[in-house]
N, C-alpha and C. Protein backbone atom coordinates (compact mmCIF):
# COMPACT_ATOMS: atom_id res chain seq x y z
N UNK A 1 11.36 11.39 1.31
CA UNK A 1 10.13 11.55 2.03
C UNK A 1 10.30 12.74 2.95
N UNK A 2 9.42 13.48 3.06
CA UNK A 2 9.51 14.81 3.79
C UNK A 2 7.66 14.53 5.08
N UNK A 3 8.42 15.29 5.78
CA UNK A 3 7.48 15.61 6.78
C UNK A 3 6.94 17.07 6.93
N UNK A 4 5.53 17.17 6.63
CA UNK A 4 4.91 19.03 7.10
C UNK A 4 4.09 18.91 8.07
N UNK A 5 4.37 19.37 9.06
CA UNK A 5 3.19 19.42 10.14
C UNK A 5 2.80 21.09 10.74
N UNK A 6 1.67 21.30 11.04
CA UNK A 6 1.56 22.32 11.31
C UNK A 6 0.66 21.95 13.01
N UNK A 7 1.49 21.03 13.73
CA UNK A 7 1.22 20.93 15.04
C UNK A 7 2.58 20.75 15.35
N UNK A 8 2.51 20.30 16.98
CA UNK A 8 4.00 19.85 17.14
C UNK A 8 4.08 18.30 17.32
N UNK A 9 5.20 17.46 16.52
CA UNK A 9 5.50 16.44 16.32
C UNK A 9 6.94 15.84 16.57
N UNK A 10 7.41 15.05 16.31
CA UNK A 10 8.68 14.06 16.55
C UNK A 10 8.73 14.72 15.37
N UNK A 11 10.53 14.85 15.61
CA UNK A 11 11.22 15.07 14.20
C UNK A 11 11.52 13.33 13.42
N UNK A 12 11.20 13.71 11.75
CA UNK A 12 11.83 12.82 11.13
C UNK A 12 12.61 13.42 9.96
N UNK A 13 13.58 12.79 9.76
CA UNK A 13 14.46 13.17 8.96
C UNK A 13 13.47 13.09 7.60
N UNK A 14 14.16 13.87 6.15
CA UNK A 14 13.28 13.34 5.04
C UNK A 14 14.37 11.72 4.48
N UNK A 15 13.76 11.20 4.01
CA UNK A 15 14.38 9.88 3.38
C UNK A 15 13.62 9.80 1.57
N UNK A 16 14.58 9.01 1.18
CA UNK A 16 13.68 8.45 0.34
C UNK A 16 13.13 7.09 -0.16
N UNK A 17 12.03 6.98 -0.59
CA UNK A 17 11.71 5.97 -0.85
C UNK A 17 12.03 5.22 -2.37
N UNK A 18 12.80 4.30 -1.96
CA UNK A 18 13.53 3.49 -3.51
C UNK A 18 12.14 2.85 -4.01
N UNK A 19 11.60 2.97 -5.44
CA UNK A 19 10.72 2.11 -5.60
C UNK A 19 11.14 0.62 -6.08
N UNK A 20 10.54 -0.20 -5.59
CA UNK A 20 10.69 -1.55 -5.31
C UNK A 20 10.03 -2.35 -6.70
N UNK A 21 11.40 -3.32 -6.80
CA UNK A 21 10.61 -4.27 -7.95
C UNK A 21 9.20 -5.03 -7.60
N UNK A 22 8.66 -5.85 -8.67
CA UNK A 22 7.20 -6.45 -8.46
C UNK A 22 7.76 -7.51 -7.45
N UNK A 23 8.68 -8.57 -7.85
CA UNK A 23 9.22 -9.40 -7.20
C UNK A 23 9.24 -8.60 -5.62
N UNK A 24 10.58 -7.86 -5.36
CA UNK A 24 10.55 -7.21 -3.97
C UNK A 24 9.32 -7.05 -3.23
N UNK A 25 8.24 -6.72 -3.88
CA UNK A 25 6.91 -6.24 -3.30
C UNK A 25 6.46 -7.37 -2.80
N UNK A 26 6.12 -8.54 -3.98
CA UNK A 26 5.37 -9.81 -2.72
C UNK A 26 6.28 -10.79 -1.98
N UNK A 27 7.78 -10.43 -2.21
CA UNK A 27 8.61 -11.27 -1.23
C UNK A 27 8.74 -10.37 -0.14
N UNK A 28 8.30 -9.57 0.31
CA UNK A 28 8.46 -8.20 1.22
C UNK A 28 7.11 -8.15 1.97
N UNK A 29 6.36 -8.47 1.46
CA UNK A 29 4.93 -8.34 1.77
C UNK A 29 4.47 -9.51 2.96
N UNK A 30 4.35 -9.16 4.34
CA UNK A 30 3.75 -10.61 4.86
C UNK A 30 2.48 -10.65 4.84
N UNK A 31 1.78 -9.96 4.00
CA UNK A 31 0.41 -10.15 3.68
C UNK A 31 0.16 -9.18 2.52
N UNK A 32 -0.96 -10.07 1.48
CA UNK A 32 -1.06 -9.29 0.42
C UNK A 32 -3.14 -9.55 0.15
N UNK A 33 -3.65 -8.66 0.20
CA UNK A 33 -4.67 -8.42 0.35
C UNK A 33 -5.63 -7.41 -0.94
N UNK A 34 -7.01 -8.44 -1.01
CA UNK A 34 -7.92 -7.26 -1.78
C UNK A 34 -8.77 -6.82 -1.18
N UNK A 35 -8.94 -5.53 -0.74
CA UNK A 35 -9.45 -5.06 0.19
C UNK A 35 -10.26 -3.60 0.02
N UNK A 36 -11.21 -3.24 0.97
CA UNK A 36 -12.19 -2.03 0.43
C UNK A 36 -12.32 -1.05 1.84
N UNK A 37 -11.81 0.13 1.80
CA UNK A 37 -11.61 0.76 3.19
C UNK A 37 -12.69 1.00 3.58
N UNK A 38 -13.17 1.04 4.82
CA UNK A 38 -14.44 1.20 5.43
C UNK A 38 -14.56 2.11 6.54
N UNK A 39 -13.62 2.57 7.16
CA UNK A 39 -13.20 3.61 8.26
C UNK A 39 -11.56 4.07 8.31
N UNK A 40 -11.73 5.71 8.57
CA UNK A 40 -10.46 6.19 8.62
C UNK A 40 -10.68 6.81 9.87
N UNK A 41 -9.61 6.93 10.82
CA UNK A 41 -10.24 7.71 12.22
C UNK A 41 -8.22 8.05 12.62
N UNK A 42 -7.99 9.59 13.13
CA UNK A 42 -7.17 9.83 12.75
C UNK A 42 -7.13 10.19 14.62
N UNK A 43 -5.67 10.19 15.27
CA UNK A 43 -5.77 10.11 16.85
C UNK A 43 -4.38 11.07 16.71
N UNK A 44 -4.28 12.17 18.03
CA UNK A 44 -3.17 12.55 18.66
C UNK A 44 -2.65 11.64 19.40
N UNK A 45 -1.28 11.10 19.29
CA UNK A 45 -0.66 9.94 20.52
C UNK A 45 0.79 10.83 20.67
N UNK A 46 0.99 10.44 22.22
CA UNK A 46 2.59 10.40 22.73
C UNK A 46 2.91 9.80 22.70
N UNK A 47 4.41 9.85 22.30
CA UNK A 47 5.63 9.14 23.28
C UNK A 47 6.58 9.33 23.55
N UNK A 48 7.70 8.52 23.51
CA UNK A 48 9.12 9.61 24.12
C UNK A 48 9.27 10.37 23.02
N UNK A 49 9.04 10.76 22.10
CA UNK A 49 9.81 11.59 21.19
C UNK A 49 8.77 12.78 21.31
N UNK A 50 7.56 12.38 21.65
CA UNK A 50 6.88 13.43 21.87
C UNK A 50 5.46 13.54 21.33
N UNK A 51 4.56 14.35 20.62
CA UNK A 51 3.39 14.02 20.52
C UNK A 51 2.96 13.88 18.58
N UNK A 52 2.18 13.29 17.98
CA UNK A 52 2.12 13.24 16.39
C UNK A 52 0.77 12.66 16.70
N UNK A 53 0.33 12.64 15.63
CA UNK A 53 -1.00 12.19 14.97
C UNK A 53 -0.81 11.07 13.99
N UNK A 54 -1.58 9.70 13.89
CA UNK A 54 -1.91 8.57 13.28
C UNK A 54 -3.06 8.66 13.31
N UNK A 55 -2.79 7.79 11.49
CA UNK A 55 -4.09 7.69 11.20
C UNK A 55 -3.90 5.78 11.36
N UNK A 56 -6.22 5.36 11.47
CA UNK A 56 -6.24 3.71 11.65
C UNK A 56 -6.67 3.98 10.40
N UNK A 57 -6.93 3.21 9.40
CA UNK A 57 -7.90 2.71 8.40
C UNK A 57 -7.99 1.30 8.65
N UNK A 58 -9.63 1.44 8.36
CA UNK A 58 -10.39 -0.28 8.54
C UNK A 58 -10.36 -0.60 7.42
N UNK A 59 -10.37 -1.96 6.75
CA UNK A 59 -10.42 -2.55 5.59
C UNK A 59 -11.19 -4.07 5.52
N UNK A 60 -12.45 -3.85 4.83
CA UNK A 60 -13.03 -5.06 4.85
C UNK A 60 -12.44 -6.04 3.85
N UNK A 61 -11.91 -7.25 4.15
CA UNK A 61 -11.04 -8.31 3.30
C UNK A 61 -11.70 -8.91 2.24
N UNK A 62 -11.90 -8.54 1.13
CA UNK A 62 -12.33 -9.42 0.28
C UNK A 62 -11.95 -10.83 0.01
N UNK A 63 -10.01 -10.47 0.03
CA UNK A 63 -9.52 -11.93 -0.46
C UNK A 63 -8.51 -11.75 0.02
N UNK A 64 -7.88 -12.86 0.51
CA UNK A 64 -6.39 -12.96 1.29
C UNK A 64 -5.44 -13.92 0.02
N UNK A 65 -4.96 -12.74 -0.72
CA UNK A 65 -3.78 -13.69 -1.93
C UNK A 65 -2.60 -14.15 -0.95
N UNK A 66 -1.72 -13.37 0.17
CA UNK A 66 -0.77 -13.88 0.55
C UNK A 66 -0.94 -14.17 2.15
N UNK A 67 -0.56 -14.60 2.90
CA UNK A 67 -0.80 -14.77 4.66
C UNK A 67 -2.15 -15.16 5.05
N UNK A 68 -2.55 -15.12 6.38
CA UNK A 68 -3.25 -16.03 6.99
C UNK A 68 -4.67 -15.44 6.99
N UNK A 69 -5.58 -15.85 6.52
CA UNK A 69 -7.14 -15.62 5.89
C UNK A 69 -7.41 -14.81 7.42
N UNK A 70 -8.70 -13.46 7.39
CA UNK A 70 -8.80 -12.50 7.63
C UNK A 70 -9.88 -11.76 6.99
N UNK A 71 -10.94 -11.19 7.62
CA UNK A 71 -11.92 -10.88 7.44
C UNK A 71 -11.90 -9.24 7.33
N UNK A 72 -11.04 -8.86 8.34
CA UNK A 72 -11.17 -7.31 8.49
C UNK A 72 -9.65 -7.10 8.54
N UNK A 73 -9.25 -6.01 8.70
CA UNK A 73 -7.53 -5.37 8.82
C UNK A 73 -7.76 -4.42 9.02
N UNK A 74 -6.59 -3.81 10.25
CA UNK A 74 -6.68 -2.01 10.89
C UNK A 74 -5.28 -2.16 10.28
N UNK A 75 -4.93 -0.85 9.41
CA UNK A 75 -3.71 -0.47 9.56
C UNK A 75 -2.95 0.60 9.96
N UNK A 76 -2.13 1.06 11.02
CA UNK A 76 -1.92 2.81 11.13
C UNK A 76 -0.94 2.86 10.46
N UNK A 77 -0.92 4.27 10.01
CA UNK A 77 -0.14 4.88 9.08
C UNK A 77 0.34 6.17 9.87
N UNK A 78 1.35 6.93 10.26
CA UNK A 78 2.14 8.18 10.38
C UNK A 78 1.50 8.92 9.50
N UNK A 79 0.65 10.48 10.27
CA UNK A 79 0.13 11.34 9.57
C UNK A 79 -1.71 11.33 9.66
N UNK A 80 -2.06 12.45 9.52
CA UNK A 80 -3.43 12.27 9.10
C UNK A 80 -3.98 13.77 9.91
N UNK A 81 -5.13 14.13 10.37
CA UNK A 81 -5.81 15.54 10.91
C UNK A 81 -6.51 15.30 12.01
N UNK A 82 -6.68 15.86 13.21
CA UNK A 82 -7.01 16.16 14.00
C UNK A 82 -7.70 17.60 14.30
N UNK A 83 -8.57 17.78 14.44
CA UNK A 83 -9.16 19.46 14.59
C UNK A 83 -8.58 20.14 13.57
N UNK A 84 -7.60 21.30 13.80
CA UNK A 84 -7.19 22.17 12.84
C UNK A 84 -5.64 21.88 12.73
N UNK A 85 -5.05 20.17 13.39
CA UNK A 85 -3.25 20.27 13.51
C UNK A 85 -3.20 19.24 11.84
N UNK A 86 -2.58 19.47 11.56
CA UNK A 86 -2.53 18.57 10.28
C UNK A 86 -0.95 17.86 9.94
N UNK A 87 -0.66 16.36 10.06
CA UNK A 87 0.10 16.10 9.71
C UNK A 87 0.88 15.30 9.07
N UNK A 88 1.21 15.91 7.39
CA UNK A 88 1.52 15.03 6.07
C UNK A 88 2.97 14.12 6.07
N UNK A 89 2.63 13.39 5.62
CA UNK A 89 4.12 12.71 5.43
C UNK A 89 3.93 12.28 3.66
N UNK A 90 5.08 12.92 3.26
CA UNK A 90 5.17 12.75 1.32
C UNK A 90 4.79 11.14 0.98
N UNK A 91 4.47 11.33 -0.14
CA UNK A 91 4.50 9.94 -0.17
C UNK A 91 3.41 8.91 0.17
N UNK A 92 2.67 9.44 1.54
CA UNK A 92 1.65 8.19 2.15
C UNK A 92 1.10 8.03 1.53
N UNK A 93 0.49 6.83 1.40
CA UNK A 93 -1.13 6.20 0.87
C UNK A 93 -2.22 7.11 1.54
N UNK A 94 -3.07 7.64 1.18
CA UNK A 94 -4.20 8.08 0.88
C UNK A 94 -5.46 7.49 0.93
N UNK A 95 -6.32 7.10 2.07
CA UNK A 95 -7.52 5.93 1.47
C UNK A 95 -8.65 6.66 1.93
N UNK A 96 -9.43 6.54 1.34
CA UNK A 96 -11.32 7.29 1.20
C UNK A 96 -12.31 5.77 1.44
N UNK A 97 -13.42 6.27 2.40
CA UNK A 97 -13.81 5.11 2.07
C UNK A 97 -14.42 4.98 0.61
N UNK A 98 -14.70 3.31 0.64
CA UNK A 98 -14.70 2.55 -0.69
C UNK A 98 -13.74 2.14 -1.23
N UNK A 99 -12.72 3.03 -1.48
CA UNK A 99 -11.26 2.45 -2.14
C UNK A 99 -11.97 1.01 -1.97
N UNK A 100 -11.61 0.24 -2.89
CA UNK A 100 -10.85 -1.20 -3.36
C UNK A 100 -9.83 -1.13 -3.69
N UNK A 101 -8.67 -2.03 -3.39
CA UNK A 101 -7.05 -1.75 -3.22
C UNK A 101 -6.60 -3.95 -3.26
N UNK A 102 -5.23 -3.52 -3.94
CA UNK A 102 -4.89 -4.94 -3.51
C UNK A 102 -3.60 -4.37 -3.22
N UNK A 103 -3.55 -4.74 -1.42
CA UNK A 103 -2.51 -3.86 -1.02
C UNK A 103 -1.54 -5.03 -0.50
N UNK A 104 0.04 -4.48 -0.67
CA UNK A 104 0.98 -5.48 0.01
C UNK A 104 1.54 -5.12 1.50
N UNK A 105 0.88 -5.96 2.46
CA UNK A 105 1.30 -5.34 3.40
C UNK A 105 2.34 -5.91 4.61
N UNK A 106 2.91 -5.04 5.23
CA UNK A 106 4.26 -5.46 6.12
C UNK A 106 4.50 -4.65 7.49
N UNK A 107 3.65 -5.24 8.14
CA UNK A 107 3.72 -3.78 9.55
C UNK A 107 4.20 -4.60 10.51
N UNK A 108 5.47 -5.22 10.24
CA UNK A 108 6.34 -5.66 11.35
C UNK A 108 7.09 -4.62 12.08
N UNK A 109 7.47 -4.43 13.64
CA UNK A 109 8.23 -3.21 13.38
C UNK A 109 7.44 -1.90 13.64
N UNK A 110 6.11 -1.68 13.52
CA UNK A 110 5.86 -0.65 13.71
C UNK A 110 6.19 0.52 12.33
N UNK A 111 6.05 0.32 11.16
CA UNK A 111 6.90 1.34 10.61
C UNK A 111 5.93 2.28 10.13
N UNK A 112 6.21 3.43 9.85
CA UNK A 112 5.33 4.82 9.16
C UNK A 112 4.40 4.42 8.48
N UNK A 113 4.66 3.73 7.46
CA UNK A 113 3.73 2.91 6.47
C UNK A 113 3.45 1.28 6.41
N UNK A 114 2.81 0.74 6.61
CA UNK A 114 2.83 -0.88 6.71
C UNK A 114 2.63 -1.27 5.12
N UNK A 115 2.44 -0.15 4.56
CA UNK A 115 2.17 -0.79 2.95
C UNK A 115 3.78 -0.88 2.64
N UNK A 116 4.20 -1.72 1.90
CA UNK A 116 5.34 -2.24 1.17
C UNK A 116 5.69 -1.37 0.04
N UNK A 117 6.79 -0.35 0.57
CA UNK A 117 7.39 0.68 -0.61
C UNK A 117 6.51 2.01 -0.91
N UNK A 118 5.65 1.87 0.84
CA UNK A 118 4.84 3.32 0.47
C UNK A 118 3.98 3.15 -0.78
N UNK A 119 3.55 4.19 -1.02
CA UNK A 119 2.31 4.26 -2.17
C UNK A 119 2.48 3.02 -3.49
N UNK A 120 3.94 2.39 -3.80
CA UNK A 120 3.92 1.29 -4.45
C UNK A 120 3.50 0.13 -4.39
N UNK A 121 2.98 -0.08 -3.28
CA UNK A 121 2.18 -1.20 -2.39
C UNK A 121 0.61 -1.28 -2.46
N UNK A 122 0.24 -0.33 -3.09
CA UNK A 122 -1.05 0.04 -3.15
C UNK A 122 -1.33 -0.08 -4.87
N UNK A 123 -2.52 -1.20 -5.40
CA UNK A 123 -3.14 -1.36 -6.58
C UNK A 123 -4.68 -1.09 -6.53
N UNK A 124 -4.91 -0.13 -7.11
CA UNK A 124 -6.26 0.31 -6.87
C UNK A 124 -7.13 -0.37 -8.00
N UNK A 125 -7.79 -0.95 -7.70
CA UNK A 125 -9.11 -2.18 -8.51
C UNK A 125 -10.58 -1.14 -8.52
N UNK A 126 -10.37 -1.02 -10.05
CA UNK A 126 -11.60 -0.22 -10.26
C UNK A 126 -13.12 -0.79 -10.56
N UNK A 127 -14.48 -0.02 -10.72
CA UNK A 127 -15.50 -1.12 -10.47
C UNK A 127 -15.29 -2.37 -11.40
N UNK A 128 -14.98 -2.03 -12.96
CA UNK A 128 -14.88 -3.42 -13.64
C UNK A 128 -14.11 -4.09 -13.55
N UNK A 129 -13.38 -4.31 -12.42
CA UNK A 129 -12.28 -4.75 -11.90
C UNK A 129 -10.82 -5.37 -13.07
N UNK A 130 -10.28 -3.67 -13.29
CA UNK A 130 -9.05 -4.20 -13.73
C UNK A 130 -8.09 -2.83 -12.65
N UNK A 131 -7.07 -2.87 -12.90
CA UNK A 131 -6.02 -2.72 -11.68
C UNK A 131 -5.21 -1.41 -12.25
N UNK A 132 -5.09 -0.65 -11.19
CA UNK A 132 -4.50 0.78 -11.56
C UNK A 132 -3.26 0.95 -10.86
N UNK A 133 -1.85 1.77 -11.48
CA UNK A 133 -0.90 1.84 -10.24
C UNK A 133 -1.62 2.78 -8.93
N UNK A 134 -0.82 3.13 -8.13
CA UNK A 134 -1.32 4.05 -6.98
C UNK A 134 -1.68 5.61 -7.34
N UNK A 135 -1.03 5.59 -8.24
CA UNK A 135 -1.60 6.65 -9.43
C UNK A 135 -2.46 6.98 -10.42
N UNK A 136 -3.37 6.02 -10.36
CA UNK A 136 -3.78 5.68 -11.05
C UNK A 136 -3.96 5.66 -12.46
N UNK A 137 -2.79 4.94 -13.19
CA UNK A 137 -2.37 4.40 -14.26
C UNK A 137 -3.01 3.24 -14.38
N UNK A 138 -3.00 2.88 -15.60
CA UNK A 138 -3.57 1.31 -15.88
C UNK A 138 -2.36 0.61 -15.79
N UNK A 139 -2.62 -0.53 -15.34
CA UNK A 139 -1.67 -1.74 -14.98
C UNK A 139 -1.47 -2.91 -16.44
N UNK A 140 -0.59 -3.23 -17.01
CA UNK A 140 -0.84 -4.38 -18.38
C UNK A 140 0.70 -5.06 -17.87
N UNK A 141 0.56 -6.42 -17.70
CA UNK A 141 1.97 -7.24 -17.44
C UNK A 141 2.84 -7.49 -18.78
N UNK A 142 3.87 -7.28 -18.42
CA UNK A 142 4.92 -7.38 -19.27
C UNK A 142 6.05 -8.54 -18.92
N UNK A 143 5.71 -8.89 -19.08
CA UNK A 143 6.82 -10.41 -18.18
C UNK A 143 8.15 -10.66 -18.64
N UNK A 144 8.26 -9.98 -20.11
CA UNK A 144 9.82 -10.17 -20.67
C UNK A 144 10.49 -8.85 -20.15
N UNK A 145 9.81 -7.95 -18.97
CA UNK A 145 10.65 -6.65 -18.68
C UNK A 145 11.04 -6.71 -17.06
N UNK A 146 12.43 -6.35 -16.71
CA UNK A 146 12.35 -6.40 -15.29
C UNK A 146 13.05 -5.38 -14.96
N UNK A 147 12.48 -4.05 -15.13
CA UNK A 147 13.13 -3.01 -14.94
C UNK A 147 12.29 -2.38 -13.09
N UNK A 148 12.78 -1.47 -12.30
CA UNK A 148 12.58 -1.47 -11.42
C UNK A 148 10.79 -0.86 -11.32
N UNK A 149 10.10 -1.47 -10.16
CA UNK A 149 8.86 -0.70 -10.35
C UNK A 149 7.80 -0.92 -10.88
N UNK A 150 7.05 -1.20 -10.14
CA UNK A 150 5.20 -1.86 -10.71
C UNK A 150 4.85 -1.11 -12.20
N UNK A 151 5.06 0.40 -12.01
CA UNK A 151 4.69 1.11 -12.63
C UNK A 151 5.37 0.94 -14.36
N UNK A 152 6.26 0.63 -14.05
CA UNK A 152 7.14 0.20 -15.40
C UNK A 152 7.31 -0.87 -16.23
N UNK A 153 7.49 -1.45 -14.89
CA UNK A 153 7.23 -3.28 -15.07
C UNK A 153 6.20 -3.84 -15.89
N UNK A 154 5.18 -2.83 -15.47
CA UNK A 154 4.12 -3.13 -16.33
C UNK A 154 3.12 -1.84 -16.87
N UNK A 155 4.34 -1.33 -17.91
CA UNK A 155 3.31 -0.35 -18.59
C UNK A 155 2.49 -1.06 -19.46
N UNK A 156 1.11 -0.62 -19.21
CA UNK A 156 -0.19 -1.18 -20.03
C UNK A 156 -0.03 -0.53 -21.36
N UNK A 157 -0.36 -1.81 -22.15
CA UNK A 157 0.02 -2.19 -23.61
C UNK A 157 -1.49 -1.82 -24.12
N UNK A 158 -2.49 -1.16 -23.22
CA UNK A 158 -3.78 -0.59 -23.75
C UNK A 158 -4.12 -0.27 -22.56
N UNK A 159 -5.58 0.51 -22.98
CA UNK A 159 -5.44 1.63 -22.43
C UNK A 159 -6.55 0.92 -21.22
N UNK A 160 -6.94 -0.17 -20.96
CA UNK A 160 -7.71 -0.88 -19.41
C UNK A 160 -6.35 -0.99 -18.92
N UNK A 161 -5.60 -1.89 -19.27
CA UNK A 161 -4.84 -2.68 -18.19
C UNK A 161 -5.26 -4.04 -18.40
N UNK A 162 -4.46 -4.94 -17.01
CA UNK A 162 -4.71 -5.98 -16.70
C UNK A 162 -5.98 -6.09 -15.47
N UNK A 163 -6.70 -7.24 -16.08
CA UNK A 163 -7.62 -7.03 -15.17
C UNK A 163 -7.28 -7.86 -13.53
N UNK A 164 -8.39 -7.86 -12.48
CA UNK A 164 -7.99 -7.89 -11.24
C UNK A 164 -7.37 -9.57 -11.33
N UNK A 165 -8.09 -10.56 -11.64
CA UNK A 165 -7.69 -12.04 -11.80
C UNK A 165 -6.32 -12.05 -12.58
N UNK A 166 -5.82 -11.02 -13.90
CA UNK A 166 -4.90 -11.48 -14.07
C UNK A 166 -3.48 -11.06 -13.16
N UNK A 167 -3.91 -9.93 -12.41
CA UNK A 167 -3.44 -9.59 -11.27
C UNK A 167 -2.56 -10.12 -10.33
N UNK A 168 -3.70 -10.93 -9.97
CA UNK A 168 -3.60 -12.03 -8.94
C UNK A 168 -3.05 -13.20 -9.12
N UNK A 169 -3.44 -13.46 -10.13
CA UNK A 169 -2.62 -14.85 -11.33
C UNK A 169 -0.98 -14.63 -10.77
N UNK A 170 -0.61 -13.28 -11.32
CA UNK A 170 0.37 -12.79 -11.87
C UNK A 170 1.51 -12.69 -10.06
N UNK A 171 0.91 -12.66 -9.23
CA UNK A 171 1.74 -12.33 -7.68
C UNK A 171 1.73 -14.19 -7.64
N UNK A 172 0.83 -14.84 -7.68
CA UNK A 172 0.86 -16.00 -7.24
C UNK A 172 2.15 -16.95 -8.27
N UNK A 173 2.51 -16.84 -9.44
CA UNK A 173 3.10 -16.61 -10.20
C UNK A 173 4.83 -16.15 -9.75
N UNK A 174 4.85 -15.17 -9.50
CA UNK A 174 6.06 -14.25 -8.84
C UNK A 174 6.37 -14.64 -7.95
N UNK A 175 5.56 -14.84 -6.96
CA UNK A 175 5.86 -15.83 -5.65
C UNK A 175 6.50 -17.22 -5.98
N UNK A 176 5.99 -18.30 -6.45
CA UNK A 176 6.01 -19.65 -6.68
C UNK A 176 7.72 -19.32 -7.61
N UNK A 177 8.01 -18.97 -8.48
CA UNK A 177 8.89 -18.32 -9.20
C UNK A 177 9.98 -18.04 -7.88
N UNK A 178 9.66 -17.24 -6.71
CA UNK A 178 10.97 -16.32 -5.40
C UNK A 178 10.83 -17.54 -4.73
N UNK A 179 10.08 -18.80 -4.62
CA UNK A 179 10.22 -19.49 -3.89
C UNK A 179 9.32 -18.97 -2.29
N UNK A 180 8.57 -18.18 -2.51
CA UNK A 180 7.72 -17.83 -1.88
C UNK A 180 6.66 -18.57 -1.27
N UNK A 181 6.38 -18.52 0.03
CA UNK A 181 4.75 -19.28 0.59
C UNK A 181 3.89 -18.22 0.45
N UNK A 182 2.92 -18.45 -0.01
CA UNK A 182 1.83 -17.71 0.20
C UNK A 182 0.29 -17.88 1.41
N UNK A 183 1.10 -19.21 2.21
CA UNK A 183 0.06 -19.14 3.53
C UNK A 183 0.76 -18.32 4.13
């Protein structure tokens, strides 16, 4: 993960981001959500390290698959624009309003990203609701494969994907399987 800013910011080192099995994602996740962004609003803040820009995005809750039912969700994310200072971090999630997303999320901690594994945390649900990686790839479950990575895990065996219910099926499933709660 790399940092470009063309204001002045806190240094971060670059890192990288390991992509995370399906399993890892909803045992990692203290909330897993289908959700549709509705506001992005991007702020200059200090602190001791000095001054950066966050972005909030609003998210109206459609459905709460994992943690405690919830109508709305703010999440900040490290990065985003202010006037003419602009500042990227590789890797982030990206949201416009509308997005529909079934996102896994974990913002204990405060961290850069509250989505789970960075942009791997993010399933984008298109209008006929079947499910795209963050890349938008089509999503198709493969259940006899456990190689690392949403994206792999489940390369679509045609060219929709899996749709959003089997989705959802499919975490509730994975969970019950890790021994997972999903309140």
């Amino acid at each position: 993960m790399a940092v470009i800013a063309t204001a002045t910011v806190f240094p971060l080192k670059a890192a990288s981001v390991i992509q995370p099995t399906f399993d890892e994602l909803v045992t990692e996740a203290r909330q897993i959500i289908l959700a549709e962004t509705v506001s992005s609003r991007s702020a200059l803040v200090s602190n001791a390290y000095g001054r950066f820009i966050e972005t909030t995005v609003t998210f109206k809750v459609d459905s709460v698959i994992k943690g405690a039912f919830i109508r709305e969700r703010s999440l900040t994310f490290l990065g985003g624009q202010v006037g003419d200072m602009v500042m990227e971090v590789s890797d982030m999630v990206q949201f416009k309003v509308g997005d529909r997303d079934v996102l896994f999320v974990n913002d204990a901690d405060k961290p850069i990203s509250p989505i789970v594994g960075f942009n791997h945390g993010r399933f984008r649900v298109t209008r006929d609701n079947f499910v795209l990686t963050h890349d938008g790839q089509p999503l198709g479950i493969e259940a006899s494969r456990s190689s690392r990575g949403p994206a792999r895990l489940f390369a679509a065996p045609m060219s929709q994907g899996v749709t959003l219910n089997g989705f959802i099926a499919h975490i509730r499933t994975t969970a019950i399987a890790a021994g997972v709660s999903l309140r």
